[in-house]
Protein backbone atom coordinates (compact mmCIF):
# COMPACT_ATOMS: atom_id res chain seq x y z
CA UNK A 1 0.00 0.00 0.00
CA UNK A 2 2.40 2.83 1.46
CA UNK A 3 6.12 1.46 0.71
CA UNK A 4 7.79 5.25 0.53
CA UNK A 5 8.77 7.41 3.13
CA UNK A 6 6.04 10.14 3.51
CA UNK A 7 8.13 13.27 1.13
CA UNK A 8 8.42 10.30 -1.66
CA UNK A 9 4.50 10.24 -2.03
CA UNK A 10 2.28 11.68 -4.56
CA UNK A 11 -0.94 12.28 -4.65
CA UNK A 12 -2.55 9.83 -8.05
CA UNK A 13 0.12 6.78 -6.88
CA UNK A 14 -2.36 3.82 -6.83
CA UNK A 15 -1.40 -0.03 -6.60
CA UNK A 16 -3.63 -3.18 -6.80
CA UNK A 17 -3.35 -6.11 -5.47
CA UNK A 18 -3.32 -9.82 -5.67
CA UNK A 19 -6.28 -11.68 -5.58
CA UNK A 20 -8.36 -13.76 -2.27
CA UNK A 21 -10.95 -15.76 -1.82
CA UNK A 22 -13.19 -15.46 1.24
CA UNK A 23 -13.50 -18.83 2.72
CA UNK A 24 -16.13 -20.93 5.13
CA UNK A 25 -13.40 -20.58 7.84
CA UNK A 26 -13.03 -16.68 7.42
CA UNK A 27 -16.23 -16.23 8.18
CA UNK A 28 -16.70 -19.15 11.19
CA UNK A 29 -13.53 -17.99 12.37
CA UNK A 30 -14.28 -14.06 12.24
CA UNK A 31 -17.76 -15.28 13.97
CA UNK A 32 -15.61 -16.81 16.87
CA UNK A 33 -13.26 -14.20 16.91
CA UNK A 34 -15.58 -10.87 17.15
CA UNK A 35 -18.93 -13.02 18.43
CA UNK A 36 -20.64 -11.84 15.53
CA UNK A 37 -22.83 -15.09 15.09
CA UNK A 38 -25.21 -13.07 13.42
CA UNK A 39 -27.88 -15.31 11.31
CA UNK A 40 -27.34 -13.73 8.27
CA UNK A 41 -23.61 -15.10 8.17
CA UNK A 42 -23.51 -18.12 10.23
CA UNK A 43 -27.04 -20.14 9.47
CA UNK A 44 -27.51 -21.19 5.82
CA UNK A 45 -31.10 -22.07 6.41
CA UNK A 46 -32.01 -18.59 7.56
CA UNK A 47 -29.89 -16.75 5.37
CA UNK A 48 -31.68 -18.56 1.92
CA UNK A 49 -34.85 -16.44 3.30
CA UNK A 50 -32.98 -12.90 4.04
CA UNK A 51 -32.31 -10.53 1.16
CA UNK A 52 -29.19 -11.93 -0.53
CA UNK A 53 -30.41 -15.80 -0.69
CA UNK A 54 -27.38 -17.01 1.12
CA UNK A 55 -24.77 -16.62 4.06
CA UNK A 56 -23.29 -13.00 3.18
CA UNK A 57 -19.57 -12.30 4.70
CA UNK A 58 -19.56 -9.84 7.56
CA UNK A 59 -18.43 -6.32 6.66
CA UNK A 60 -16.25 -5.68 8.85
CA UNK A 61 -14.58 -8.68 8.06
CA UNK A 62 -14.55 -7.61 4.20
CA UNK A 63 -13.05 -4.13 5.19
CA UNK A 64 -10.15 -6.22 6.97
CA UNK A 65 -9.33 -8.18 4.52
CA UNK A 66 -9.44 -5.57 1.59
CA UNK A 67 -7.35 -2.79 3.64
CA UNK A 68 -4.32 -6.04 4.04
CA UNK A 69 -4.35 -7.00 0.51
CA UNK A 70 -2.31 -4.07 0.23
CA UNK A 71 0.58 -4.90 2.21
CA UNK A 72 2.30 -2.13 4.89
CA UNK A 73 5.67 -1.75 4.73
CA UNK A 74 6.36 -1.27 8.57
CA UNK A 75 9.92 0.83 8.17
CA UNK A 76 7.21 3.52 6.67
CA UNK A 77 4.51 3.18 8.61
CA UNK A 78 3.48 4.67 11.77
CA UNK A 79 -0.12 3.73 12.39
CA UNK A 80 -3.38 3.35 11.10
CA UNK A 81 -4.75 7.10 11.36
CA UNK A 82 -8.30 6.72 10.65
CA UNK A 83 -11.42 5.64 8.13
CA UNK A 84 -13.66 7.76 6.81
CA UNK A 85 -16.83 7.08 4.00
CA UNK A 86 -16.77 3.03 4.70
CA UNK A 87 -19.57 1.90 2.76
CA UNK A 88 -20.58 -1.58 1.53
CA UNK A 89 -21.46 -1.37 -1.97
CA UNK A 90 -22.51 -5.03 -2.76
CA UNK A 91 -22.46 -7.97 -0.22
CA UNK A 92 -19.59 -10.47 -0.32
CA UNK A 93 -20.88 -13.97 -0.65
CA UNK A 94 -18.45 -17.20 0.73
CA UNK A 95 -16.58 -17.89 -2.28
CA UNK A 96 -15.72 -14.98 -3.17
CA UNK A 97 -12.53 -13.26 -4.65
CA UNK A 98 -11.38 -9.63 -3.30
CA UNK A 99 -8.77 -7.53 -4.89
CA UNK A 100 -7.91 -3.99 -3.22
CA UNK A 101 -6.91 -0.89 -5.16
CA UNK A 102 -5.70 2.03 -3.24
CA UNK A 103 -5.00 5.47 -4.51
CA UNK A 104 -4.03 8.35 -2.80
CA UNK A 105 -5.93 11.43 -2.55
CA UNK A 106 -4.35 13.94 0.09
CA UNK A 107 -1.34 14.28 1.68
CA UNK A 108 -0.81 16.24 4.87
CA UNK A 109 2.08 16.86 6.68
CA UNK A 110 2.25 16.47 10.72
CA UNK A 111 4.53 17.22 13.44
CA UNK A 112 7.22 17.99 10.64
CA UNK A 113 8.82 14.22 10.57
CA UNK A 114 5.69 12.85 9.70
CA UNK A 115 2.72 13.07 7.69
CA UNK A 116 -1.05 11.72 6.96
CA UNK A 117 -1.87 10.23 3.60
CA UNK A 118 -5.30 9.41 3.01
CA UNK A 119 -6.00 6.53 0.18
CA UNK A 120 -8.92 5.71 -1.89
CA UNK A 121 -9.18 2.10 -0.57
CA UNK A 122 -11.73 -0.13 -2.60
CA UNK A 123 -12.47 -3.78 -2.93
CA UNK A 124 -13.80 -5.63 -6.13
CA UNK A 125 -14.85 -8.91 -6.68
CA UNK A 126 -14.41 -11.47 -9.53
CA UNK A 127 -17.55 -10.31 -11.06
CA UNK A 128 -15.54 -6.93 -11.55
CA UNK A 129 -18.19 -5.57 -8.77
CA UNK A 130 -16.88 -2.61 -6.14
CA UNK A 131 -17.93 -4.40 -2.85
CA UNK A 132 -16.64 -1.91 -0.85
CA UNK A 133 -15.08 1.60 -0.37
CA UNK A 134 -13.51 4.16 1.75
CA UNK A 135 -10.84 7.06 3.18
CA UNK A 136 -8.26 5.35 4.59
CA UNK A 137 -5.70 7.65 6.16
CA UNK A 138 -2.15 5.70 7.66
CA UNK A 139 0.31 8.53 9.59
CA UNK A 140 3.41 8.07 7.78
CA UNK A 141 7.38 8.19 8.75
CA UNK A 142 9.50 11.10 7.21
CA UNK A 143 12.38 9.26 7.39
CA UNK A 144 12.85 4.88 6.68
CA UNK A 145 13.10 3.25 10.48
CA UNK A 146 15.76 0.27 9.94
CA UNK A 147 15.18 -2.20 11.90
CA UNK A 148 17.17 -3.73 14.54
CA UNK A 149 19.27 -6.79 12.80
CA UNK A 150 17.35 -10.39 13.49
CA UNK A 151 20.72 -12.02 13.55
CA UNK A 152 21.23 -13.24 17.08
CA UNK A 153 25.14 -13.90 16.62
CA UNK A 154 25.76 -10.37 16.02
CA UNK A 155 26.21 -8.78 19.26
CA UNK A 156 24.61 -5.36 19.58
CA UNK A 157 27.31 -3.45 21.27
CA UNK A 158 31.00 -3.77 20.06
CA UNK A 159 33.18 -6.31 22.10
CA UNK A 160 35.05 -4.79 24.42
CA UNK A 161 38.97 -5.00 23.95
């Protein structure tokens, strides 16, 4: 999604991603998870008489899993700032495949090291149908943070002599 320290963006970079499907498990699991056992996604039965016909995915589940199909490139990013507009444009059935596209829209710097872009974040399924869309502002680094080396035979202060 972001992979550029925050002076390296432009406002019109956009990126898409790969490809997911949404999965019986996503959704039980996402059910257990958040306790979100409404009918509508976990009881096939009921769900054939509600408005879609079948077991629809939950949203907030959809917005998850769209905003991380975009990867974050941590020595970048700060934190996720905010969401803004969300709205569900079609339902996501089980079987489904998301891809994301973000694009970014505004770019505001804070606390001079840093700064806020805000993407155009929407998901599209195989049926080439936006499911989903939304504001999505991540507070970005000025500067790359390198991380500490993973190598535990390299001792972190010099040896002393």
């Amino acid at each position: 999604m972001i992979d550029q320290p925050f002076p390296e963006l432009k406002v019109g970079q956009s990126k898409v991603s790969r490809g997911r499907t949404l999965t019986e498990t996503d959704v039980v699991n996402f059910c257990m998870l958040t306790g979100n056992w409404l009918e509508i996604h976990a009881n096939e039965e009921f769900a054939k008489t509600a408005r879609f016909g079948r077991r629809v995915v939950q949203g907030s589940l959809v917005f998850s899993i769209v905003n991380a199909l975009l990867p974050f490139d941590s020595s970048v990013v700060d934190a996720f700032y905010g969401v803004d507009r969300l709205r569900f444009l079609k339902p996501t059935f089980i079987g489904d495949t998301l891809w994301a596209r973000s694009e970014i829209i505004d770019l505001r710097e804070k606390d001079g090291d840093a700064g806020v872009a805000t993407l155009e974040l929407v998901g599209a399924n195989q049926r080439r149908e936006k499911v989903m869309r939304c504001e999505f502002s991540l507070l970005i680094r000025g500067v790359r943070l390198l991380p500490l080396s993973n190598d535990p035979f390299t001792p972190a202060e010099p040896a002393a002599q």
